[in-house]
Protein backbone atom coordinates (compact mmCIF):
# COMPACT_ATOMS: atom_id res chain seq x y z
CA UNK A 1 -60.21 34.89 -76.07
CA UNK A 2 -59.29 31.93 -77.81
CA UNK A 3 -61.74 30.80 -80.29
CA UNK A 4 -64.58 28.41 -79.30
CA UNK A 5 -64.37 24.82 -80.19
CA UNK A 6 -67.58 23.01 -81.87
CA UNK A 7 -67.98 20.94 -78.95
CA UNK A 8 -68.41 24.41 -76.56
CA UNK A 9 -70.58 25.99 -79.16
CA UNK A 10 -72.75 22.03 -78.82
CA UNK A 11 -72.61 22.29 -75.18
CA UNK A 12 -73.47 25.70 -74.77
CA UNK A 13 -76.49 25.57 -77.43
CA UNK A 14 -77.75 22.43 -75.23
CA UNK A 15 -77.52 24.30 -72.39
CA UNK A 16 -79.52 27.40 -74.10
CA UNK A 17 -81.97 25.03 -74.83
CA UNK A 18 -82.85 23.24 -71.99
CA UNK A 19 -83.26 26.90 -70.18
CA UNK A 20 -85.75 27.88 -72.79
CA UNK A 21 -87.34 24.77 -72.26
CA UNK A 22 -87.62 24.87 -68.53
CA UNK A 23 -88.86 28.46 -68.75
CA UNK A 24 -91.49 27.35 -71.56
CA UNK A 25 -92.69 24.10 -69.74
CA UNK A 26 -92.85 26.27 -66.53
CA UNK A 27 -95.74 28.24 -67.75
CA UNK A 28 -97.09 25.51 -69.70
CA UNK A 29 -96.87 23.30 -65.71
CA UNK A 30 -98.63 26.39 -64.56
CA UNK A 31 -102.11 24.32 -65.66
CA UNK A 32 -101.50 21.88 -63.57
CA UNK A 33 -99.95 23.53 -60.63
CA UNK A 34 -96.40 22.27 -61.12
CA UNK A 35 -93.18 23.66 -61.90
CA UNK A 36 -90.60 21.71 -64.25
CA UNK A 37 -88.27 20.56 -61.35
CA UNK A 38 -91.80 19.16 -59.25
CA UNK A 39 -92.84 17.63 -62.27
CA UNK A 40 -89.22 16.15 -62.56
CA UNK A 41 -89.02 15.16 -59.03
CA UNK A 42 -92.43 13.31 -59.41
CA UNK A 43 -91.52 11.48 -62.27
CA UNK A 44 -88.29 10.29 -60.43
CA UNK A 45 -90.30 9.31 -57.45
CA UNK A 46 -93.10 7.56 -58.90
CA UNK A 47 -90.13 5.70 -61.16
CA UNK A 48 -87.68 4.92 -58.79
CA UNK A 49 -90.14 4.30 -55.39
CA UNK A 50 -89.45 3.92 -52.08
CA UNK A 51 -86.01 5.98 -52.91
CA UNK A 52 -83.87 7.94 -50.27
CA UNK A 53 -83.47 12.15 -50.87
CA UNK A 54 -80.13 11.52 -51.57
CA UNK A 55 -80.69 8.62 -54.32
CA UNK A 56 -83.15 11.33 -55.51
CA UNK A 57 -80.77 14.01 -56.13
CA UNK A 58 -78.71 12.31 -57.68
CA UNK A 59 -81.48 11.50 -60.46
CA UNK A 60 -82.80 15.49 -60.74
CA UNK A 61 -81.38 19.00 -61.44
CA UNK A 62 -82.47 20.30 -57.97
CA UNK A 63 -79.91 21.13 -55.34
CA UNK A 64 -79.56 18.99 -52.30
CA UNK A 65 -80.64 22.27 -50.25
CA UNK A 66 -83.24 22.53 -52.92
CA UNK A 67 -84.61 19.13 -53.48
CA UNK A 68 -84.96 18.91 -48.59
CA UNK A 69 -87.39 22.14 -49.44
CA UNK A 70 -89.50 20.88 -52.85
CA UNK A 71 -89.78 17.88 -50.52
CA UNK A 72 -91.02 19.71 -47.83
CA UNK A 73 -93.68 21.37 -50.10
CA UNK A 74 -94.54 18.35 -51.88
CA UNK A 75 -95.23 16.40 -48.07
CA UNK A 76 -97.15 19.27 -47.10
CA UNK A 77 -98.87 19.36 -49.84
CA UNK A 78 -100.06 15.67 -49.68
CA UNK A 79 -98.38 14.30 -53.02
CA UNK A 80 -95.47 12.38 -51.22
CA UNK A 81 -95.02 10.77 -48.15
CA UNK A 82 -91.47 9.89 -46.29
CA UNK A 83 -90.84 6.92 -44.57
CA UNK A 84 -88.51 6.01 -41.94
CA UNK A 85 -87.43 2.54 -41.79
CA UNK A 86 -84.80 2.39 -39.33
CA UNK A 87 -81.73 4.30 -39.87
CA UNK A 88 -83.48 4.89 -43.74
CA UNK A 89 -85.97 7.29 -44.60
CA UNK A 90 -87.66 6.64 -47.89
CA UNK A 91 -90.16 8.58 -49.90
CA UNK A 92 -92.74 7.54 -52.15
CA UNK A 93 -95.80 9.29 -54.08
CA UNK A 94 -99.01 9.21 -52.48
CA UNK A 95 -102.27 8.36 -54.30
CA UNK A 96 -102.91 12.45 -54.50
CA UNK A 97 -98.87 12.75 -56.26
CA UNK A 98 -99.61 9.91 -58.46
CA UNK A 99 -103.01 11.64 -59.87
CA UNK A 100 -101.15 15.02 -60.17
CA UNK A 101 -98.45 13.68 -62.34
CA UNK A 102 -100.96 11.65 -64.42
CA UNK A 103 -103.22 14.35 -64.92
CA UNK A 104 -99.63 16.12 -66.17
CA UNK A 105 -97.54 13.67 -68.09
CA UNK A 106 -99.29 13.15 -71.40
CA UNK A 107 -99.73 17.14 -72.11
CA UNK A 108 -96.10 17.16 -70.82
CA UNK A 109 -95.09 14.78 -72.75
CA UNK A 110 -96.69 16.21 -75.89
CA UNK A 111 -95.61 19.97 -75.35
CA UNK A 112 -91.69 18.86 -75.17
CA UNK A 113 -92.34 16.42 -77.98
CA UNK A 114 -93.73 19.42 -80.24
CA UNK A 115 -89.93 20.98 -79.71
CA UNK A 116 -88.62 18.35 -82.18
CA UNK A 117 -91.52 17.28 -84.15
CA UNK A 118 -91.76 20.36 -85.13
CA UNK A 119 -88.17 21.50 -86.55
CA UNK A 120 -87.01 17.63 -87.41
CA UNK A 121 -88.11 15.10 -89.25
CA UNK A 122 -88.13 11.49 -88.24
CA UNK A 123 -84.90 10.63 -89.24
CA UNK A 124 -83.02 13.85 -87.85
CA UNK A 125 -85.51 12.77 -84.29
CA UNK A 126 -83.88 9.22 -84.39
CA UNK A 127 -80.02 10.63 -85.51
CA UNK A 128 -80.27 12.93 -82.82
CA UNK A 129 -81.15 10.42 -79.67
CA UNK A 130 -78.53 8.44 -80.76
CA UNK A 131 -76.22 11.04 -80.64
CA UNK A 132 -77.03 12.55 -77.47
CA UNK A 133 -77.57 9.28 -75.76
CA UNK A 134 -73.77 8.67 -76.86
CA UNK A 135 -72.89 11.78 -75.35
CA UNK A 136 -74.57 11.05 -72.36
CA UNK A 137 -72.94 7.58 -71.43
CA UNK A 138 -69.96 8.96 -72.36
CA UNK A 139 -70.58 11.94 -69.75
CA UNK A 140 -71.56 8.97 -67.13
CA UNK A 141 -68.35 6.95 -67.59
CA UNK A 142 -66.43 10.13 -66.55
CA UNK A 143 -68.52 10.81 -63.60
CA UNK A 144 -67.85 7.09 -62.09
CA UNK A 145 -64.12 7.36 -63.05
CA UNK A 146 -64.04 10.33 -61.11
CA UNK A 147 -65.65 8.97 -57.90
């Protein structure tokens, strides 16, 4: 096997880390009755509203066979509603979605927080958005070159 590069060993500890995350904020969502990807597809929804399913999959981690069934729960559960306007159907949170996520966001907010604050200091926080977020829009220049 050849050997790994530093950019694998970066990706792969990213990836490690957002599992743990997911699996930590899970139980910690369990207080409020959400998983992560809910909480995720709230926050998209109640950003981004009246958007279609397939403008929200594009913004979340779910599956498009995954993100038709959260849907489904979340409608039946009264914390989004979909629209059809025509040929469009649109969905936006209702008054009941919109409570659940604020009830959620700031202890959210704060648990993933505690992640860095914890092992970084201010300096190493602000080195390491800028680094990602470079990464990032690099990763989103290759995804509309290769459209």
């Amino acid at each position: 096997m050849k050997k790994n590069t530093r950019g694998s060993l970066i990706w792969l500890r990213l990836a490690r880390f957002t599992h743990q995350s997911n699996l930590l904020s899970n139980d910690f969502l369990k207080q409020f009755d959400l998983t992560t990807a809910q909480f995720d597809v709230l926050m998209q929804i109640s950003t981004y509203q009246p958007l279609t399913q397939s403008e929200l999959a594009e913004k979340v981690t779910v599956t498009q066979g995954g993100i038709s069934r959260m849907l489904a729960r979340l409608e039946k559960e009264g914390l989004i509603e979909r629209k059809q306007d025509w040929k469009t159907k649109t969905i936006s949170l209702t008054k009941k979605g919109q409570d659940k996520l604020d009830n959620a966001f700031e202890a959210q907010l704060e648990f993933q927080s505690s992640f860095f604050d914890e092992s970084l200091s201010e300096e190493e926080q602000k080195t390491l958005y800028s680094l990602i977020s470079r990464v990032q829009k690099n990763s989103e220049k290759k995804k509309l070159s290769n459209r």
